[in-house]
N, C-alpha and C. Protein backbone atom coordinates (compact mmCIF):
# COMPACT_ATOMS: atom_id res chain seq x y z
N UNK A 1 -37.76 87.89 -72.95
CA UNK A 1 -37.77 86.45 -72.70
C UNK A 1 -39.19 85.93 -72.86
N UNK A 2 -39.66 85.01 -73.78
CA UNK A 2 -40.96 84.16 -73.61
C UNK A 2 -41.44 83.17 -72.51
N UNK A 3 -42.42 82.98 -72.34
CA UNK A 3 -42.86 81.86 -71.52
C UNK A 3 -43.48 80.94 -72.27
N UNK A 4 -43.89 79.60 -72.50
CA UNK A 4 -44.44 78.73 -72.18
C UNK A 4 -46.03 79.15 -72.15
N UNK A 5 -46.75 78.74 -73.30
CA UNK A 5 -48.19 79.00 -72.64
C UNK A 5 -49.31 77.46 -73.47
N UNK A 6 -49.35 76.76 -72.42
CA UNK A 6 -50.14 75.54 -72.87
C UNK A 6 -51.48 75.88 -73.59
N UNK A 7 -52.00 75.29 -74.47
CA UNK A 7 -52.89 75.50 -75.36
C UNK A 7 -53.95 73.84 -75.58
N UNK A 8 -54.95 74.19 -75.39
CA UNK A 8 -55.70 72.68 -75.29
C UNK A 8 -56.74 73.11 -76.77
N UNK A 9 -56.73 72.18 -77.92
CA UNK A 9 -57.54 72.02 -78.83
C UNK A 9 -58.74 71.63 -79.26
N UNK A 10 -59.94 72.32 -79.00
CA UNK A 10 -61.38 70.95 -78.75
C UNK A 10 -62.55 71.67 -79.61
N UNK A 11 -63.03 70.45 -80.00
CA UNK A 11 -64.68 71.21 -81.23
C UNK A 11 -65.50 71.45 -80.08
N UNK A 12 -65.96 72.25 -80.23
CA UNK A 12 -67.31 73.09 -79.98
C UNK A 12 -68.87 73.51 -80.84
N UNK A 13 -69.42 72.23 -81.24
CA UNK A 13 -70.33 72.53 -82.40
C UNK A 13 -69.63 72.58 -83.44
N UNK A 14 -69.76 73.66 -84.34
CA UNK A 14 -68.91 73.59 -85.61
C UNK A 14 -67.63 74.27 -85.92
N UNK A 15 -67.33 74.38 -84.83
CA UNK A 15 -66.09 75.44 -84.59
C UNK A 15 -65.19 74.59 -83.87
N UNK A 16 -63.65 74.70 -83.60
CA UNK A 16 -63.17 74.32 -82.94
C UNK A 16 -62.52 75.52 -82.17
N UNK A 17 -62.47 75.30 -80.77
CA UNK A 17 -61.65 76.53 -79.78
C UNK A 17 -60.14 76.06 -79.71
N UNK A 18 -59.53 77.26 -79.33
CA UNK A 18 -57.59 77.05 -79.23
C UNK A 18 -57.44 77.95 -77.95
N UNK A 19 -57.59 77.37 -76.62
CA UNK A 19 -57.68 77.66 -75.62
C UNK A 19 -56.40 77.79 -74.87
N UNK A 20 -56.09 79.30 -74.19
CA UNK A 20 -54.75 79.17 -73.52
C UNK A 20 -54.82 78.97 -72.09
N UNK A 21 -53.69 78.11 -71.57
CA UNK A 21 -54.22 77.91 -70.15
C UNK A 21 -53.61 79.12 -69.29
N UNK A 22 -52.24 79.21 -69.14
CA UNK A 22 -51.86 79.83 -68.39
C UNK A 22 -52.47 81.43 -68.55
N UNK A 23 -53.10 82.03 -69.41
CA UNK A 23 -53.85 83.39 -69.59
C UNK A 23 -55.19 82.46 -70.15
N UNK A 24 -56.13 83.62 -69.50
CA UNK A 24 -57.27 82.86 -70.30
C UNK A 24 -57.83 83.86 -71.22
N UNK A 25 -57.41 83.11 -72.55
CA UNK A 25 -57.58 84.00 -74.05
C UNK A 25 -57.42 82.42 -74.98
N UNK A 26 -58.83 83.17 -75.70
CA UNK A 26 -58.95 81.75 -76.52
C UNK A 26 -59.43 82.15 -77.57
N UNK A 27 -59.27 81.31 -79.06
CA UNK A 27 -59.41 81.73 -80.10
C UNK A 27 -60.56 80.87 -81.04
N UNK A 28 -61.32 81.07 -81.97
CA UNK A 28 -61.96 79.53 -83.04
C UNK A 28 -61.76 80.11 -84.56
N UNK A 29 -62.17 78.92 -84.82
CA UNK A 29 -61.53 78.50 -86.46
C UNK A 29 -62.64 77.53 -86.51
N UNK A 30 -62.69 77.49 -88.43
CA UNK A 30 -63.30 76.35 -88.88
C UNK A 30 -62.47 75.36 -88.21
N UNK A 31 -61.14 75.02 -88.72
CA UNK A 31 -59.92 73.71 -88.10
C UNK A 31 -59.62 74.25 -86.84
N UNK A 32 -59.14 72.73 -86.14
CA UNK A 32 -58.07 72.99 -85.41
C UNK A 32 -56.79 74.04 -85.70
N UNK A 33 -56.53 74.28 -87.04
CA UNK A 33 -54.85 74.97 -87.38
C UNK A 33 -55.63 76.04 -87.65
N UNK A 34 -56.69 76.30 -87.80
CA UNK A 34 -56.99 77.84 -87.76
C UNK A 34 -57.34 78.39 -86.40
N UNK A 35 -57.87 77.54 -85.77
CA UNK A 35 -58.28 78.05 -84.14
C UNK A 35 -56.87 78.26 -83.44
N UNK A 36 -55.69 77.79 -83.87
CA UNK A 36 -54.69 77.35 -83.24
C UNK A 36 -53.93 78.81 -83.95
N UNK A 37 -53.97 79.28 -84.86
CA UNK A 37 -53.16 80.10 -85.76
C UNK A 37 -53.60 81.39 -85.06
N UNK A 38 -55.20 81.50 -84.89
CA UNK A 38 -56.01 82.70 -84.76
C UNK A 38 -55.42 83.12 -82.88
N UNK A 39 -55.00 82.12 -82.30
CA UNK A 39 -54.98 82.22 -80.80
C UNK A 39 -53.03 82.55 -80.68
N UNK A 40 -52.55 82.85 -81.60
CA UNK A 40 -51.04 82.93 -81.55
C UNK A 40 -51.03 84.25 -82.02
N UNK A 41 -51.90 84.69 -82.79
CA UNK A 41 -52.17 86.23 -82.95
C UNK A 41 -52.84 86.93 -82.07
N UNK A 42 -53.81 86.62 -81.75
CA UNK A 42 -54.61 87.09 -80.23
C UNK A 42 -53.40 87.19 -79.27
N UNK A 43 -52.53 85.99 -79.04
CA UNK A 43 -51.50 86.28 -77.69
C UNK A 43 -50.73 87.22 -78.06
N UNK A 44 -50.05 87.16 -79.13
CA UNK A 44 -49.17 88.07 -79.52
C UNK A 44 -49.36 89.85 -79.12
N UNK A 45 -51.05 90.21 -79.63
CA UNK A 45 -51.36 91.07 -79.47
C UNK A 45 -52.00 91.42 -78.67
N UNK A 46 -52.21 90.69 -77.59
CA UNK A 46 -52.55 90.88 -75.92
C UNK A 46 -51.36 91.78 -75.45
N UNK A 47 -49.89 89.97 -75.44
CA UNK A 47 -48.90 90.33 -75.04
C UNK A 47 -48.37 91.90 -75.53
N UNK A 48 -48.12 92.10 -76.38
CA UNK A 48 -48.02 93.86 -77.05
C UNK A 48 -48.51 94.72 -76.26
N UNK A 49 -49.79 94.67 -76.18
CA UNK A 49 -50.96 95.91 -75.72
C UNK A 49 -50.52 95.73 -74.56
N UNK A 50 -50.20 94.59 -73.45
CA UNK A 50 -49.92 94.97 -72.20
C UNK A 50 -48.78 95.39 -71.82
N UNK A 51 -47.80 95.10 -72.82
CA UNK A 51 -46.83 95.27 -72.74
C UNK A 51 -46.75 97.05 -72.79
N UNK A 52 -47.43 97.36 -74.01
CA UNK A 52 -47.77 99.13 -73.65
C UNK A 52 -47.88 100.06 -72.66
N UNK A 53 -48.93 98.94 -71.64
CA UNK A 53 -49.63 99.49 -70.52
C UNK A 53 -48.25 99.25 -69.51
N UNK A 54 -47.72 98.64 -69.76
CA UNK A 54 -46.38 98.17 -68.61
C UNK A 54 -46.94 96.92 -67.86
N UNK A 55 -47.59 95.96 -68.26
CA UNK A 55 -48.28 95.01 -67.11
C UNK A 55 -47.77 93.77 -68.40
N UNK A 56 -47.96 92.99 -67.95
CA UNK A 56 -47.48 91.21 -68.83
C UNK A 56 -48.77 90.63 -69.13
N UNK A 57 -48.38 90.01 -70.07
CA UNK A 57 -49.91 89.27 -70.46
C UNK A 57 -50.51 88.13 -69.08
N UNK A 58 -49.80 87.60 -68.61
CA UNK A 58 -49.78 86.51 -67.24
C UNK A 58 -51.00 87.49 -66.34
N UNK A 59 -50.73 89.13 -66.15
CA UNK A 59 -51.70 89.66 -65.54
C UNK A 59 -52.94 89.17 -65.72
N UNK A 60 -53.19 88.93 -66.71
CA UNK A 60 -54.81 88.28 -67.39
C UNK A 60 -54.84 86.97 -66.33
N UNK A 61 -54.01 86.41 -65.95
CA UNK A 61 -54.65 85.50 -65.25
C UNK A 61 -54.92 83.99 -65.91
N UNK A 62 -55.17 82.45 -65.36
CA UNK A 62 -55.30 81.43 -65.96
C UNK A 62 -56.69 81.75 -66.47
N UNK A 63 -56.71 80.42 -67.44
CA UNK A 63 -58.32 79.49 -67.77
C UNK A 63 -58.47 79.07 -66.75
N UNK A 64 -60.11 79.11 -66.26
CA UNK A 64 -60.61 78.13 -65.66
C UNK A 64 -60.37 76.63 -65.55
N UNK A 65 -60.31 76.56 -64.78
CA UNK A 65 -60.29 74.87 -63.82
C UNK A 65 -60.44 73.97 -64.93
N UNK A 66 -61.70 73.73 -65.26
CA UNK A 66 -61.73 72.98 -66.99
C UNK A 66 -61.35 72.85 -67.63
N UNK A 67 -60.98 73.78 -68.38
CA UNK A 67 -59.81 74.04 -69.28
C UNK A 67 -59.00 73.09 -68.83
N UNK A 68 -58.14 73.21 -67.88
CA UNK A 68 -56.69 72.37 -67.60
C UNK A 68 -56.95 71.16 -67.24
N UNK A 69 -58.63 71.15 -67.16
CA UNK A 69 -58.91 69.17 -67.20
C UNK A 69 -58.85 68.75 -68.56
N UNK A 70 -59.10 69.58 -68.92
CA UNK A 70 -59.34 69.01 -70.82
C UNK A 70 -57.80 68.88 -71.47
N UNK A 71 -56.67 69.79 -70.79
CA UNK A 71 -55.16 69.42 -71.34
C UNK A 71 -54.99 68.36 -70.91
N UNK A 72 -55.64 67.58 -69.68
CA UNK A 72 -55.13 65.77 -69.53
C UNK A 72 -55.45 64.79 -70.17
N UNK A 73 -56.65 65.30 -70.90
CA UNK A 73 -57.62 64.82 -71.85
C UNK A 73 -56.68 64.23 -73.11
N UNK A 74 -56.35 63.07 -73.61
CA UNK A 74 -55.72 62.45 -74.70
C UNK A 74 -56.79 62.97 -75.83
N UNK A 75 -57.69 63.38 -75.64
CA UNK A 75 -58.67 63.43 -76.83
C UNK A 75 -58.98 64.37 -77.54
N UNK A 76 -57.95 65.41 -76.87
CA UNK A 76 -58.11 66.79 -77.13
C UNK A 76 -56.88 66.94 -78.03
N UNK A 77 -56.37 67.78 -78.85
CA UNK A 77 -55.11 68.44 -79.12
C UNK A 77 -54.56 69.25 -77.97
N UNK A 78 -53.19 69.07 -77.45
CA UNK A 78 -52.21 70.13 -76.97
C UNK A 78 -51.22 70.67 -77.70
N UNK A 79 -51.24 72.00 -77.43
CA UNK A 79 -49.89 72.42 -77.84
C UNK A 79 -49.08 73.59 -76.96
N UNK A 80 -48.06 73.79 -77.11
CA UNK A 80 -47.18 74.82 -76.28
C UNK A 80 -46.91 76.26 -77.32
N UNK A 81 -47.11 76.90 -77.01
CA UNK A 81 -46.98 78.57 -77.93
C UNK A 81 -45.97 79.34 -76.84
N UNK A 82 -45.33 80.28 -77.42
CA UNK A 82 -44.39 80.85 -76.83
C UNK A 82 -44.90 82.23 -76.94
N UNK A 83 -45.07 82.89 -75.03
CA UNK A 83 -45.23 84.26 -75.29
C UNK A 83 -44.33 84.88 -75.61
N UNK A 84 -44.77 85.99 -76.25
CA UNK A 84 -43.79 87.42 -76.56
C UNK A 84 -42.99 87.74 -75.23
């Protein structure tokens, strides 16, 4: 069964980050759709590896506090990704 894992989109200098909230694992890209692409492979293969160990990716724990100010943020990109 997947969960739900909110994702907030924001430049950083010349990079943009693809930040997950509910685990904190985050990805960059030149674009947004590459920072966003690169962080759906990162989860994927978190989720896997822990899945190995017998523990869930959620073990990892949220993003920081910030992070989930910046998903209220209209100015940011959100998106929802589905864990493994």
């Amino acid at each position: 069964m997947s969960q739900a894992i909110r994702v907030v989109v924001f430049k950083d200098g010349d990079l943009f980050v693809a930040q997950a909230l509910e685990v904190d694992v985050a990805a960059q890209g030149k674009t947004a759709e590459e920072a966003s692409a690169r962080l759906n492979c990162v989860l994927r293969t978190e989720a896997r590896e822990m899945a190995d160990e017998g523990r869930s990716l959620f073990d990892i724990g949220p993003a920081p506090a910030p992070f989930h100010a910046l998903y209220n943020n209209s100015t940011v990109s959100r998106e929802v990704m589905q864990a493994a």
